[in-house]
N, C-alpha and C. Protein backbone atom coordinates (compact mmCIF):
# COMPACT_ATOMS: atom_id res chain seq x y z
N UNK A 1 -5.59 -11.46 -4.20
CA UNK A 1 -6.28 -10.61 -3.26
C UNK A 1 -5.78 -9.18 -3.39
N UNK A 2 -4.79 -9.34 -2.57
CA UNK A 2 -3.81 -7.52 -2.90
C UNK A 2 -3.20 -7.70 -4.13
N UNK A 3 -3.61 -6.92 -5.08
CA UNK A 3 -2.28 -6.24 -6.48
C UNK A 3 -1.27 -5.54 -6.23
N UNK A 4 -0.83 -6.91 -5.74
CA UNK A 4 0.90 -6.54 -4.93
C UNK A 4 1.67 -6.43 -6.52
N UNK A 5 1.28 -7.15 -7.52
CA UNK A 5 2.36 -7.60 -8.47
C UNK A 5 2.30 -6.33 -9.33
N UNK A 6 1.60 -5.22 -8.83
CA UNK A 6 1.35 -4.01 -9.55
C UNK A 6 2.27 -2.92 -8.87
N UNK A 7 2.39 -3.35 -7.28
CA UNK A 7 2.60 -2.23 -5.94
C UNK A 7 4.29 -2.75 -5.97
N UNK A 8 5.04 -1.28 -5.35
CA UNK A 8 5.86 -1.58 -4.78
C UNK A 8 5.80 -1.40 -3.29
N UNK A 9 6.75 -2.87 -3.09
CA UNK A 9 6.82 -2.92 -1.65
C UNK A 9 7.86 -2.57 -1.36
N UNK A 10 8.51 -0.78 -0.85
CA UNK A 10 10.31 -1.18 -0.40
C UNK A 10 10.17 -0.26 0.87
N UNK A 11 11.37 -0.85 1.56
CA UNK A 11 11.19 -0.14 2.71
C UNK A 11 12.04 1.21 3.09
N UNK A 12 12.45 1.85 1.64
CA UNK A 12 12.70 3.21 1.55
C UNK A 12 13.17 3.77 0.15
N UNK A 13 12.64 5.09 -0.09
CA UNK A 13 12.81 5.93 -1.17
C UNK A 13 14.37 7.33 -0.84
N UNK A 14 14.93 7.08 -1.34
CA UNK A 14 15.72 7.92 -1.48
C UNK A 14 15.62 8.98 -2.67
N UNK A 15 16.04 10.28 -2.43
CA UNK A 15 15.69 11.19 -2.92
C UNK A 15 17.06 11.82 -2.96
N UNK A 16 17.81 11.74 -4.32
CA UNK A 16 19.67 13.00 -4.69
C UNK A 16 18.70 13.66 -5.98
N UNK A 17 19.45 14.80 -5.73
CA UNK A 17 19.06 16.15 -7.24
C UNK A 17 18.01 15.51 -7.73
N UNK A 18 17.80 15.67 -8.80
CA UNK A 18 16.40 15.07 -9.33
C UNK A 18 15.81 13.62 -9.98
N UNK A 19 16.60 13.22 -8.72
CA UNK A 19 16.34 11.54 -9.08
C UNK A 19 15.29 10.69 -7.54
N UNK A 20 14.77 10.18 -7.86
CA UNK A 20 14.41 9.32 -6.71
C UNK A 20 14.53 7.88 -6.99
N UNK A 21 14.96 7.12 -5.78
CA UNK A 21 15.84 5.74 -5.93
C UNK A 21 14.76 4.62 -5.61
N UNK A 22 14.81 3.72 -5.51
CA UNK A 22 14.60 2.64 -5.14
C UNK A 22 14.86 1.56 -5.25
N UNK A 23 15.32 0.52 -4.79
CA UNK A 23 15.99 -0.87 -4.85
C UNK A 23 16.87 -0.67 -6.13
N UNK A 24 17.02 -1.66 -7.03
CA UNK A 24 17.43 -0.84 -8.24
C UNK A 24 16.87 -0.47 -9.52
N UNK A 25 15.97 0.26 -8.77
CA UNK A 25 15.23 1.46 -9.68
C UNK A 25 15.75 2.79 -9.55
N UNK A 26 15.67 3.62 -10.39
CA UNK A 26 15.67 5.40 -10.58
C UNK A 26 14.89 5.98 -11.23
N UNK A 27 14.01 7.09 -10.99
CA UNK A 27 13.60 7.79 -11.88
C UNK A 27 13.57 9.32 -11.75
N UNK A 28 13.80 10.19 -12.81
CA UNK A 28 13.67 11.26 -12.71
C UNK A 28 12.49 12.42 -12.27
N UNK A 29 12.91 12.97 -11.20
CA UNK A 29 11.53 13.51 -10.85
C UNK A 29 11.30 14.73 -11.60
N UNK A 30 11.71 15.36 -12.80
CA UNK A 30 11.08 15.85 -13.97
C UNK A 30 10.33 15.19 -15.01
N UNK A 31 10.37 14.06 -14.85
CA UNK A 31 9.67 13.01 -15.81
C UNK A 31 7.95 13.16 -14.92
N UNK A 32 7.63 12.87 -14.03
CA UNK A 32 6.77 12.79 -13.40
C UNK A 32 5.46 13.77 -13.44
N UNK A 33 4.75 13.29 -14.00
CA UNK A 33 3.16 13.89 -14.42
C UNK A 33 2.55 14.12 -13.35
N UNK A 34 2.12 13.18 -12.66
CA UNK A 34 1.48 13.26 -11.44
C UNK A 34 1.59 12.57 -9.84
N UNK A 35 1.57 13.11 -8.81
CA UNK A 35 1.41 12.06 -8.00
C UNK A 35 -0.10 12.56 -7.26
N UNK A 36 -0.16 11.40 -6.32
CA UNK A 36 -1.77 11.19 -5.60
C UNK A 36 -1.69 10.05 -5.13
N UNK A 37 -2.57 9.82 -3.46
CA UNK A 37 -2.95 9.18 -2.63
C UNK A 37 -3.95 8.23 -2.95
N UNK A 38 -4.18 7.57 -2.54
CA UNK A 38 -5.71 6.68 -2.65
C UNK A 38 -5.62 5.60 -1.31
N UNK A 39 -6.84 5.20 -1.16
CA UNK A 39 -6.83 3.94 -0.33
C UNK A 39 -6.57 3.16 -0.55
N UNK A 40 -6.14 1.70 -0.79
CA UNK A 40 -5.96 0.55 -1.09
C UNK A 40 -7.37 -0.08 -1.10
N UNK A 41 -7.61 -1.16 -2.24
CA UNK A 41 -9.17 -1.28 -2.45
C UNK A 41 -9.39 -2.83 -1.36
N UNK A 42 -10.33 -2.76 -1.13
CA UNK A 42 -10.63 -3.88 -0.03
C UNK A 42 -10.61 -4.94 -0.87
N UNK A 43 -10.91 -6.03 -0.45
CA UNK A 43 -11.08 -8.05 -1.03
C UNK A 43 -12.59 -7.91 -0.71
N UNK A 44 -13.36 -7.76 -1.89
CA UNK A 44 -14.67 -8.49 -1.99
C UNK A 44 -15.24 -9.23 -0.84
N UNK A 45 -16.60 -9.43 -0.70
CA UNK A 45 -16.78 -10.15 0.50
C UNK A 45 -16.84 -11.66 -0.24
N UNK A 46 -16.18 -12.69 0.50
CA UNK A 46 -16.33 -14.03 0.00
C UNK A 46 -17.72 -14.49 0.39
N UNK A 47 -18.63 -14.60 -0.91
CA UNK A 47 -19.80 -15.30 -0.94
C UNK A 47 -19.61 -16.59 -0.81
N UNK A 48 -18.48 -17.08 -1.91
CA UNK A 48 -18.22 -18.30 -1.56
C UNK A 48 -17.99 -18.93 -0.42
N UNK A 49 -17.51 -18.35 0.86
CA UNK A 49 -17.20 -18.79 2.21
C UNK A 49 -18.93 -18.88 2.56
N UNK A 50 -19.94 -18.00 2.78
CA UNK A 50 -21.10 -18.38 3.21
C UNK A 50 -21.64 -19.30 2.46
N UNK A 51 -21.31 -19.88 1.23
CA UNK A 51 -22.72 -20.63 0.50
C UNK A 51 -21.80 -22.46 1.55
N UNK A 52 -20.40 -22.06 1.43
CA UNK A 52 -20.06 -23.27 1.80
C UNK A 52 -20.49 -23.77 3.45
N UNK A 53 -20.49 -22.47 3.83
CA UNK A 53 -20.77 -22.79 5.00
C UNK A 53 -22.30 -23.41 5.18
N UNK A 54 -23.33 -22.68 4.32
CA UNK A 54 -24.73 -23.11 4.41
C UNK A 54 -24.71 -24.67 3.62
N UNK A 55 -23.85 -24.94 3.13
CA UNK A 55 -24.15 -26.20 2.78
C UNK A 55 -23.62 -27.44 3.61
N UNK A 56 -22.43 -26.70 4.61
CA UNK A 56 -22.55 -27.70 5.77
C UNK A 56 -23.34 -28.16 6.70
N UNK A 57 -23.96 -27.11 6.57
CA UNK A 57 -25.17 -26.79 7.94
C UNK A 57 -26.12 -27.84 6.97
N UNK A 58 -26.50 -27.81 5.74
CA UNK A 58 -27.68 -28.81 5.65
C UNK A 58 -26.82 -30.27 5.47
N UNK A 59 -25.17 -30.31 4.94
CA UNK A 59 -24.85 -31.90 5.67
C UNK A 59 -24.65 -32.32 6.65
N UNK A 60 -24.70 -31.63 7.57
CA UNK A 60 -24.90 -31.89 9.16
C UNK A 60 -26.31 -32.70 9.44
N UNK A 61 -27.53 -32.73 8.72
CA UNK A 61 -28.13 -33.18 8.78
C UNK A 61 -28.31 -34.63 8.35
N UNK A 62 -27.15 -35.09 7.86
CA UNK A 62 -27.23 -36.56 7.44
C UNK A 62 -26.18 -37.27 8.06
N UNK A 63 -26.03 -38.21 8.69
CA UNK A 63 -25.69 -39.01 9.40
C UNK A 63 -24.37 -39.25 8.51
N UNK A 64 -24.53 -39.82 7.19
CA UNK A 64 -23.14 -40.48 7.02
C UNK A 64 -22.05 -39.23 6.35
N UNK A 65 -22.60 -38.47 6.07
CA UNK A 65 -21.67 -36.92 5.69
C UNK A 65 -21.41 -35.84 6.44
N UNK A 66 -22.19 -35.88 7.72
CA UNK A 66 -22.36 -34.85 8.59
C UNK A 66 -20.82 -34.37 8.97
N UNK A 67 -19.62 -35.42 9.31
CA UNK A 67 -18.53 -35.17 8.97
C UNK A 67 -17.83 -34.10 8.21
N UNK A 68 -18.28 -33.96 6.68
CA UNK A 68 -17.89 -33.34 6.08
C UNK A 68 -19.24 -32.01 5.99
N UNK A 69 -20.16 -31.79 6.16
CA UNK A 69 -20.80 -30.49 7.02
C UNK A 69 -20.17 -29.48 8.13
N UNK A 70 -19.27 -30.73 8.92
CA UNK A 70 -18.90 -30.08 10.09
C UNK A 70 -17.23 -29.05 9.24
N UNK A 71 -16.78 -29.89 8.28
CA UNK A 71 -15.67 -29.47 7.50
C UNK A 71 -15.81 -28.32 6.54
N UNK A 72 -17.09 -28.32 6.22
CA UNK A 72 -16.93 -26.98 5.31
C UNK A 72 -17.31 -25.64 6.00
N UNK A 73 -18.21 -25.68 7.44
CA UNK A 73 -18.85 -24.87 8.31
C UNK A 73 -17.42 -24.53 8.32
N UNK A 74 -16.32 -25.24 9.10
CA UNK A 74 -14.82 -24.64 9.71
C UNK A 74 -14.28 -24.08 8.90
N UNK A 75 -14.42 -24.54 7.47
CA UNK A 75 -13.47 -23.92 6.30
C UNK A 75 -13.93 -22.58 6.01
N UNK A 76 -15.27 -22.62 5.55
CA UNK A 76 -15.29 -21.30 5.48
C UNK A 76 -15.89 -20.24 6.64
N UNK A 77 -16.12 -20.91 7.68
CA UNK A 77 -15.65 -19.91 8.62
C UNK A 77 -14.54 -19.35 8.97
N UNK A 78 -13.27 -20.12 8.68
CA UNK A 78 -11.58 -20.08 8.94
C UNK A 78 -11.67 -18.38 7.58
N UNK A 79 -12.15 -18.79 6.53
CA UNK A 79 -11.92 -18.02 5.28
C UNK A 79 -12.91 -16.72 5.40
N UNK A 80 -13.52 -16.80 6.10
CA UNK A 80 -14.48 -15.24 6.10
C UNK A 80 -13.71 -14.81 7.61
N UNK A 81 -13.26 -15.06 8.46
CA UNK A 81 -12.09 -14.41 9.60
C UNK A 81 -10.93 -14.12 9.15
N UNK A 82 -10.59 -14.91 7.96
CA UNK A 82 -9.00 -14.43 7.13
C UNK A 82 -9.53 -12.92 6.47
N UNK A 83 -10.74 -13.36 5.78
CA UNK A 83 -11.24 -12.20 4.93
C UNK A 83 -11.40 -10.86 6.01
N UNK A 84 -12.05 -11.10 6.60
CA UNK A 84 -12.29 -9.90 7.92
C UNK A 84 -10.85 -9.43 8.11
N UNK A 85 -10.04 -9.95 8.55
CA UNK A 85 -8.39 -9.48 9.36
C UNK A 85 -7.84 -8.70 7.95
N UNK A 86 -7.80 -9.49 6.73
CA UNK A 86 -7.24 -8.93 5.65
C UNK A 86 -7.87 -6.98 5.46
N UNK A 87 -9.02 -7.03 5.61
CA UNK A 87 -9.38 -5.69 5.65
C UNK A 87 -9.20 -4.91 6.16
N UNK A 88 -9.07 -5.75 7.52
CA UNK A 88 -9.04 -4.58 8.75
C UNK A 88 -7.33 -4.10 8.32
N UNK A 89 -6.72 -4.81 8.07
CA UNK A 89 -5.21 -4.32 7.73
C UNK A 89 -5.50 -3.23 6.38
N UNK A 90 -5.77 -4.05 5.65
CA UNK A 90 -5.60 -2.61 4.48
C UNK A 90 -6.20 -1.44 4.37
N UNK A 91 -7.36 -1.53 5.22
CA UNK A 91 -7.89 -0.32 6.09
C UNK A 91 -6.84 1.00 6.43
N UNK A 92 -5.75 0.00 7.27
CA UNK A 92 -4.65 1.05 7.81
C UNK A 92 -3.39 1.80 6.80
N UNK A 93 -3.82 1.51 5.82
CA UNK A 93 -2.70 1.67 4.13
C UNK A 93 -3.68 2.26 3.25
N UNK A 94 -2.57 2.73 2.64
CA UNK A 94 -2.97 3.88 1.69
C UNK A 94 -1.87 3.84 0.21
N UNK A 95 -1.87 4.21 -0.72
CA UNK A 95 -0.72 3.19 -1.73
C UNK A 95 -0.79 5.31 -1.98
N UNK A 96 0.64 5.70 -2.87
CA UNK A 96 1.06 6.38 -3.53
C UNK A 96 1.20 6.03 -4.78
N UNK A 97 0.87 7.00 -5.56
CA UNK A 97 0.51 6.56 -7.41
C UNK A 97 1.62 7.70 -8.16
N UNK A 98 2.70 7.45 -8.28
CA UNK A 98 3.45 8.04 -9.30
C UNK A 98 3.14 7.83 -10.72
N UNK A 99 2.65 9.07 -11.45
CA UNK A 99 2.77 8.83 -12.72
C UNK A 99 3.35 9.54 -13.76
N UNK A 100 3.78 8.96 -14.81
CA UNK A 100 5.10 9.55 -15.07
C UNK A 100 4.66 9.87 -16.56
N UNK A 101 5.44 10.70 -17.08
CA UNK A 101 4.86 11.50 -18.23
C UNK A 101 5.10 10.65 -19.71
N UNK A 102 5.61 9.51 -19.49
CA UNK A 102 5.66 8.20 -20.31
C UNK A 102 3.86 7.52 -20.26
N UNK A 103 3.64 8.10 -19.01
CA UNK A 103 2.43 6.76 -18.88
C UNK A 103 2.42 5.70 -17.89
N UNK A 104 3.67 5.45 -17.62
CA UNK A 104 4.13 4.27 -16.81
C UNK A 104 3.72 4.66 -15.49
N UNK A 105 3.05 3.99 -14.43
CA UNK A 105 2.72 4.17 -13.44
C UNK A 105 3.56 3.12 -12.01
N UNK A 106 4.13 4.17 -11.28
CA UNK A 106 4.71 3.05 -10.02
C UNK A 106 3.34 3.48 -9.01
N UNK A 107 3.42 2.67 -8.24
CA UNK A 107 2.48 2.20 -7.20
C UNK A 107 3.40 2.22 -5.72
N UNK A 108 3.47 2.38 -4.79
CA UNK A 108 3.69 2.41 -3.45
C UNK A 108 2.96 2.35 -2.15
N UNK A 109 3.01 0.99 -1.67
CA UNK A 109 2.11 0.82 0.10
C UNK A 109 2.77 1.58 0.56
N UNK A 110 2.01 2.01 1.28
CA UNK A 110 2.57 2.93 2.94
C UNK A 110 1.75 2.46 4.02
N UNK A 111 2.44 2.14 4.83
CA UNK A 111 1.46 1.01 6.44
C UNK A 111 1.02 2.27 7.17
N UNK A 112 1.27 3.68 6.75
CA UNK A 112 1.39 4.93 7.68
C UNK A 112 0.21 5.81 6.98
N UNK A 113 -0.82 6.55 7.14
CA UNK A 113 -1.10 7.13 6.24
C UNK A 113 -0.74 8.11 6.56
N UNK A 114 -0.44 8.97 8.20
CA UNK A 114 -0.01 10.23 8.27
C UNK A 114 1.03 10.16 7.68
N UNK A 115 1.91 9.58 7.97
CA UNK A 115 3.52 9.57 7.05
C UNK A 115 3.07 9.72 5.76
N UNK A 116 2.12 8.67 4.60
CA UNK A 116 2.43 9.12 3.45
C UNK A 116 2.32 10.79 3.38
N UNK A 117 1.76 11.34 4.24
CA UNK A 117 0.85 12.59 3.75
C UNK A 117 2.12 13.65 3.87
N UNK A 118 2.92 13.27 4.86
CA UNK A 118 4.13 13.94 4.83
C UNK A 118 4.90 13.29 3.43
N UNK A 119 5.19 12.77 3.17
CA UNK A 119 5.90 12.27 2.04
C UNK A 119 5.16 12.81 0.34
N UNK A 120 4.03 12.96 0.52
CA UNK A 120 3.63 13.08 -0.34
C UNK A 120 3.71 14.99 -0.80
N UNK A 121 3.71 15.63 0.15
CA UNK A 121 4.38 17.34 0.65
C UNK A 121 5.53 17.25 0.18
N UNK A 122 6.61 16.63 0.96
CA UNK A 122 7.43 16.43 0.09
C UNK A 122 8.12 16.69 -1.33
N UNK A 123 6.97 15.31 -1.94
CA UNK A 123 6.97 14.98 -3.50
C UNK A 123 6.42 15.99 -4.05
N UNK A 124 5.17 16.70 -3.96
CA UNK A 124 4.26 17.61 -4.63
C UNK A 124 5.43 18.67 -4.30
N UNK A 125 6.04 19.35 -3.35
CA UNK A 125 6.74 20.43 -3.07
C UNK A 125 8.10 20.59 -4.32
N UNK A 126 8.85 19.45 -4.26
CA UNK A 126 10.01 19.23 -4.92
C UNK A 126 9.54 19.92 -6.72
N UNK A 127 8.29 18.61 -6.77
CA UNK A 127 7.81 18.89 -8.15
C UNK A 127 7.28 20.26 -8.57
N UNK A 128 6.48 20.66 -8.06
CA UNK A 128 5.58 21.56 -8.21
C UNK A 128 6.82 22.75 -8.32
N UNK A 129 7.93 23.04 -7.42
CA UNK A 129 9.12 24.28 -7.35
C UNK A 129 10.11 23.62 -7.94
N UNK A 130 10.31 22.42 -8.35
CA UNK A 130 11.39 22.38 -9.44
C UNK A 130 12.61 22.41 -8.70
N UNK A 131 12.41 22.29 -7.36
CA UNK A 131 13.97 22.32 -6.39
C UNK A 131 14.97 21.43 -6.88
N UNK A 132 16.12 21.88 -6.96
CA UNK A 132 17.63 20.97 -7.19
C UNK A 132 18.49 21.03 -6.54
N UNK A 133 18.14 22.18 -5.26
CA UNK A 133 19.75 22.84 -4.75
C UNK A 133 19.81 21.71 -3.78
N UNK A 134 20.57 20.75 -3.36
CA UNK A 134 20.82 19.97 -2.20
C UNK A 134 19.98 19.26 -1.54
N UNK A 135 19.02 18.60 -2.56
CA UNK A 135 18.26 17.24 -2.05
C UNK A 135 19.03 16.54 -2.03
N UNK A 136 18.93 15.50 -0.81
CA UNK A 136 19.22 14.77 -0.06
C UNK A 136 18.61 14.41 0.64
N UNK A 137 17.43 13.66 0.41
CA UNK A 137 16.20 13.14 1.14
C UNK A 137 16.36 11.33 1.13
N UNK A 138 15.91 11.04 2.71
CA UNK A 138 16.03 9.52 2.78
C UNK A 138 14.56 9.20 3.45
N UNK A 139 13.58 8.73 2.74
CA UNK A 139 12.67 8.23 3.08
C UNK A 139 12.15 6.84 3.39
N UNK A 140 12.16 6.42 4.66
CA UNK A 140 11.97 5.64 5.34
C UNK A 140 10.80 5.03 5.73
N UNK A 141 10.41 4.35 4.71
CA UNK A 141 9.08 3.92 4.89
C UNK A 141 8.47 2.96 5.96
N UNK A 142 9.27 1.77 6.51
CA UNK A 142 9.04 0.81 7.30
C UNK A 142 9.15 1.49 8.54
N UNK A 143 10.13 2.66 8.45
CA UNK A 143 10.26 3.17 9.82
C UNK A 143 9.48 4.36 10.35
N UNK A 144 8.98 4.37 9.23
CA UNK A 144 7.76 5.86 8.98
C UNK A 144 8.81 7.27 9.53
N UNK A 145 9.80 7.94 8.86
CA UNK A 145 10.96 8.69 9.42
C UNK A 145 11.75 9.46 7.80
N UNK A 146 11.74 10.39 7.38
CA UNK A 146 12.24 11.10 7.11
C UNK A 146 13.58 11.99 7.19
N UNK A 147 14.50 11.33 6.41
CA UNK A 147 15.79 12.51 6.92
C UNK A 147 16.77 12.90 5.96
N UNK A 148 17.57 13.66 5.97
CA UNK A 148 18.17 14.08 4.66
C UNK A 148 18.53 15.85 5.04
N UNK A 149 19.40 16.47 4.00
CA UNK A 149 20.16 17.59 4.29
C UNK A 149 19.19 18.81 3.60
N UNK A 150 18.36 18.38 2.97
CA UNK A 150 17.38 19.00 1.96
C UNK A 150 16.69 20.20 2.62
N UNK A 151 17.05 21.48 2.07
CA UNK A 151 16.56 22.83 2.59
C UNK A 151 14.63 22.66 2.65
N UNK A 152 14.31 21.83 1.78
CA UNK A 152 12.86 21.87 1.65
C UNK A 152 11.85 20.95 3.11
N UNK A 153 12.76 20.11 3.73
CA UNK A 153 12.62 19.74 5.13
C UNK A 153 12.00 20.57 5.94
N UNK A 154 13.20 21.38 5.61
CA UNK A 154 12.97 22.94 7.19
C UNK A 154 11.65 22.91 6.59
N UNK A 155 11.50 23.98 5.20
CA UNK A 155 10.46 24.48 4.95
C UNK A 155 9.40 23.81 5.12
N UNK A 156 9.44 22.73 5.10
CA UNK A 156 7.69 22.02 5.46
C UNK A 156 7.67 21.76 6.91
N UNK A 157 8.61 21.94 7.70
CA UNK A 157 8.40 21.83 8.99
C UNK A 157 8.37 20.05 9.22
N UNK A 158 8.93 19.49 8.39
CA UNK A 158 9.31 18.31 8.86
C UNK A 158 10.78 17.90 9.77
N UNK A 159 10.30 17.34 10.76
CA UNK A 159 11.25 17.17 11.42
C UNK A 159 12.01 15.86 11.06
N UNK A 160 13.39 16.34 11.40
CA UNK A 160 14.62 14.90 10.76
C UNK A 160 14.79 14.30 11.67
């Protein structure tokens, strides 16, 4: 459903001189080609949940299977309400696309989208001016929170 096995899931990025961290990952943020936002792509609508369901509805009409009519109506009704909830969540996410001048692309959920947008100021700021003097950025993704000693803070008017 989600291309999680593509995404990272962590619940914070740390940011020293020109490195940014993660679990135990590093990469250099002079290496870095591009970054950018996107939505997270929705789950298809399951056709398969309605055809099953219409085919309960016509074994409902027979006495010795109607049983199993009544079983596929629930099933894929159970599976088009999973499908519905699943959207409505990734609705609220937005993934970050690091790409790096290798080619190699990291991926990042954010449950926040105002937060990514701060985070992503941030990233574009650092990159774009080439800053080194005293980053020290701790980005807190689960907690949607930002903090660190980093002169470029003030300047974006992010608060620690």
């Amino acid at each position: 459903m989600l291309k999680k096995e593509k995404s990272i899931e962590t619940p914070q990025l740390r940011i020293v001189g020109n490195a940014m961290a993660w679990g135990e990952s590093v990469i250099q943020l002079s290496n870095i080609s591009s970054v950018s936002t996107v939505p997270l792509e929705l789950i298809p609508f399951p056709l398969g949940a309605v055809i099953t369901c219409l085919i309960g509805m016509a074994l409902c009409s027979f006495k010795t299977v109607g049983w199993i009519g009544v079983v596929c109506i629930i099933a894929g009704g159970v599976y088009l309400a999973y499908w519905y909830q699943e959207n409505e969540t990734i609705k609220t996410q937005k993934s970050l696309i690091v790409l790096m001048n290798s080619g190699k692309v990291f991926t990042f959920i954010f449950y926040d989208k105002k937060f990514l947008d701060q985070v992503f100021k941030v990233l574009s700021s650092i990159i774009a001016e080439k800053r080194k003097e005293g980053q020290n950025i701790k980005i807190n993704i689960s907690n949607s929170n930002i903090s660190g000693d980093a002169k470029i803070l003030n300047d974006l008017f992010i608060s620690q």
